[in-house]
C-alpha atoms as a PDB file:
ATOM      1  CA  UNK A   1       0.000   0.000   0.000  1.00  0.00           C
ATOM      2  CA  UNK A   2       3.078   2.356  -0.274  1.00  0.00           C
ATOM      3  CA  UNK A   3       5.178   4.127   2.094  1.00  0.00           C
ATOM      4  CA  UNK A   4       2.788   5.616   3.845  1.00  0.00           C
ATOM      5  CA  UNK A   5       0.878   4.747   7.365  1.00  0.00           C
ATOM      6  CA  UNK A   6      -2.295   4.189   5.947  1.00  0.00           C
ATOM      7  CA  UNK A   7      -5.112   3.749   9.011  1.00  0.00           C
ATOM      8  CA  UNK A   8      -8.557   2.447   8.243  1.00  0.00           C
ATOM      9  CA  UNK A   9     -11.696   2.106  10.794  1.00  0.00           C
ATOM     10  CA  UNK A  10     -13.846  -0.936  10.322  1.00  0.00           C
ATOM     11  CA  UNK A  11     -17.142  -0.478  11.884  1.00  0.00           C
ATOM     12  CA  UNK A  12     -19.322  -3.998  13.143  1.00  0.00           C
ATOM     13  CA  UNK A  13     -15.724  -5.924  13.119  1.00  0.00           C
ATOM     14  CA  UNK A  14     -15.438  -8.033  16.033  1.00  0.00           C
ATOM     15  CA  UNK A  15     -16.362 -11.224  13.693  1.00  0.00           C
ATOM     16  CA  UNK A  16     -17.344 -12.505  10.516  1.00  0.00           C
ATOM     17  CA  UNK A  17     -16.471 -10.356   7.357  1.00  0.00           C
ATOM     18  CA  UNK A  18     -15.344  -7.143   9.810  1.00  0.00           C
ATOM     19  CA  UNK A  19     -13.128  -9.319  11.886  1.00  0.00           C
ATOM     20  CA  UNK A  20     -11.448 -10.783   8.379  1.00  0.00           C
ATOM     21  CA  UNK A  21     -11.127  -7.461   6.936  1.00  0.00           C
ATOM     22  CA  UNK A  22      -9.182  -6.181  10.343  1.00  0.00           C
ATOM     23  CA  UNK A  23      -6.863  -9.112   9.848  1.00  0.00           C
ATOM     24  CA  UNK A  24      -6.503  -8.348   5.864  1.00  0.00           C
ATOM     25  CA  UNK A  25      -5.853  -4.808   6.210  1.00  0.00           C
ATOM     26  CA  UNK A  26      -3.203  -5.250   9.151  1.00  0.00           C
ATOM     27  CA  UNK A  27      -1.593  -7.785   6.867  1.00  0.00           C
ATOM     28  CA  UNK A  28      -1.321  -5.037   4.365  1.00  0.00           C
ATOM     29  CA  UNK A  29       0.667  -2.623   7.004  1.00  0.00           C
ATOM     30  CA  UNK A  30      -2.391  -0.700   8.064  1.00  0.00           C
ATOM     31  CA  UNK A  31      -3.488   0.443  11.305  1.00  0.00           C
ATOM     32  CA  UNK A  32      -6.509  -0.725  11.681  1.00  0.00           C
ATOM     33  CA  UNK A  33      -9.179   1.150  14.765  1.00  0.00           C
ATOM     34  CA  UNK A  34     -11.389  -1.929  15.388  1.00  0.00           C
ATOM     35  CA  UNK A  35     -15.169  -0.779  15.819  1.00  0.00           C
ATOM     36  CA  UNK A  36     -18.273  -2.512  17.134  1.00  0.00           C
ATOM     37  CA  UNK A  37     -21.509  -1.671  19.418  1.00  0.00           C
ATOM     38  CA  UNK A  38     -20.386  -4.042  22.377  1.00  0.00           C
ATOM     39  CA  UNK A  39     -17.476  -2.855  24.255  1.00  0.00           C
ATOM     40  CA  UNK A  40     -16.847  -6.595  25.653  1.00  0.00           C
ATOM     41  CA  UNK A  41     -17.130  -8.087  22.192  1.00  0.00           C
ATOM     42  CA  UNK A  42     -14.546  -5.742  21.084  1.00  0.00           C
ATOM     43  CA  UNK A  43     -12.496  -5.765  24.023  1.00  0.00           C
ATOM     44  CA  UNK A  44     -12.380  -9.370  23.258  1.00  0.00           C
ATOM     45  CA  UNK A  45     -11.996  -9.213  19.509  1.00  0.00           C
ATOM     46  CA  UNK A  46      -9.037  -6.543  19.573  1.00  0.00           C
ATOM     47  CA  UNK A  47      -7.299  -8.916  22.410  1.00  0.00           C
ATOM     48  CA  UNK A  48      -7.996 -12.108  20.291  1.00  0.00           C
ATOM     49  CA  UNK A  49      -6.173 -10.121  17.057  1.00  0.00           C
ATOM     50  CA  UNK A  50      -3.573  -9.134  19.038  1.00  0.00           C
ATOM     51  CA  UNK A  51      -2.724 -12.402  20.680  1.00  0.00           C
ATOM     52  CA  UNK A  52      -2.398 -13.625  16.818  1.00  0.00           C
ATOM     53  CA  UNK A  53      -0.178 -11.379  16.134  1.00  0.00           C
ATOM     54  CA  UNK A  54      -1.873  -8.373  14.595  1.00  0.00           C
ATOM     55  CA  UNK A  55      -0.233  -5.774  16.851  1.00  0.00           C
ATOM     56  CA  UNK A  56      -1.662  -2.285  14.477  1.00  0.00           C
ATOM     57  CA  UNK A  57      -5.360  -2.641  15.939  1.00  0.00           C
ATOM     58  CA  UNK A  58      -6.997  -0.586  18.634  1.00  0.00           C
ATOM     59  CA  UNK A  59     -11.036  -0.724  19.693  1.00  0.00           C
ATOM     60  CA  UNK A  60     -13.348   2.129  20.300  1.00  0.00           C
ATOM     61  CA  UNK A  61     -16.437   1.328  20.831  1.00  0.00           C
ATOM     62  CA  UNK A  62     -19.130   2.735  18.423  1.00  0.00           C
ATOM     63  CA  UNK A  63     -22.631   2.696  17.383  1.00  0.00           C
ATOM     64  CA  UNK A  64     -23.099   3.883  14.280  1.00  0.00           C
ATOM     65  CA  UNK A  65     -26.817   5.346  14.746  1.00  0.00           C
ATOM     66  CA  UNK A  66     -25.730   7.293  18.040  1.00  0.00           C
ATOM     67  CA  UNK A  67     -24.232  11.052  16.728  1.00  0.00           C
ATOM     68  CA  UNK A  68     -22.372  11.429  19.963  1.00  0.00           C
ATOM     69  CA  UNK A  69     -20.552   8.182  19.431  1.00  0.00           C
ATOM     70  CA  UNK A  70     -19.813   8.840  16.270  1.00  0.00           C
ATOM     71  CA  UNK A  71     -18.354  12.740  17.273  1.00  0.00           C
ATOM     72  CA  UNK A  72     -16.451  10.556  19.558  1.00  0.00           C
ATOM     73  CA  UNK A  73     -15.030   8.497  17.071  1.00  0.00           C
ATOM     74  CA  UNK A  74     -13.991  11.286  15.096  1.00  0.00           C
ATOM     75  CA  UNK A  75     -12.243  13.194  17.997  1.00  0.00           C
ATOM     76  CA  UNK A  76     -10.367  10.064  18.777  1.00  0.00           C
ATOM     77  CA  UNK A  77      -9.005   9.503  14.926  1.00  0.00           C
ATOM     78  CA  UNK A  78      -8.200  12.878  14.445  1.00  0.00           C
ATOM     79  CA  UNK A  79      -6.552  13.126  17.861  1.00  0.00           C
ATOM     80  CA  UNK A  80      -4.174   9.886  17.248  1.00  0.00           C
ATOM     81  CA  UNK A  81      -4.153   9.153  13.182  1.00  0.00           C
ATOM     82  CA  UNK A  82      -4.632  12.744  11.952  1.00  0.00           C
ATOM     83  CA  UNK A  83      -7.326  10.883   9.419  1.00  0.00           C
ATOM     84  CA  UNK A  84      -8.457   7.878   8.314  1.00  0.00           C
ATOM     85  CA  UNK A  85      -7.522   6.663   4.698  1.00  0.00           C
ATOM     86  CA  UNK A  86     -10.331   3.605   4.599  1.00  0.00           C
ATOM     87  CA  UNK A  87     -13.420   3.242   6.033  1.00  0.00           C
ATOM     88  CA  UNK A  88     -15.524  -0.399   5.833  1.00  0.00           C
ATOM     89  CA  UNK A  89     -18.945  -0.705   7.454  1.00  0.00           C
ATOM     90  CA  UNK A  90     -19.052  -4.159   7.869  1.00  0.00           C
END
C-alpha cells in the first residue's frame, strides 16, 4: 500500500467479514481502529487479534446510529491518526 501509514476504521468488526477485513488490512501494514456496538465483544476481539499477532489494531467502541458516538469516534481519529484513509462498514 506504499510508504505511507495508511489507518482504516472498520465499523461492526469483532467477527465474521469485519473481523477478516481487520486481519486483511493489518496484513497489508495498516493500522486498523477496530469498531463494534459491544465494548466486551470488542475488548475481546481486539485482544484475540492481538494475541495472533496483529499488533496495528486498537477498539473504540461505536454505534453507528448514536451522533455522539460517532463525534467521539472522530475526535479520537483525528486526535491519534490525523485521518483515516479507509473506512468499511461491515
Amino acid at each position: 500500500m506504499g510508504d505511507a501509514c495508511k489507518y482504516a476504521v472498520v465499523t461492526g468488526a469483532n467477527k465474521g467479514i469485519g473481523f477478516e477485513t481487520v486481519k486483511q488490512l493489518t496484513n497489508s501494514g495498516v493500522t486498523v481502529v477496530l469498531t463494534t456496538r459491544d465494548k466486551k465483544r470488542g475488548t475481546e476481539a481486539t485482544s484475540l487479534l492481538n494475541e495472533q499477532g496483529f499488533s496495528n489494531v486498537v477498539f473504540h467502541q461505536l454505534d453507528v446510529q448514536d451522533a455522539h458516538g460517532i463525534e467521539s469516534l472522530a475526535k479520537f481519529i483525528q486526535t491519534q491518526y490525523g485521518r483515516p484513509d479507509i473506512l468499511v462498514r461491515a
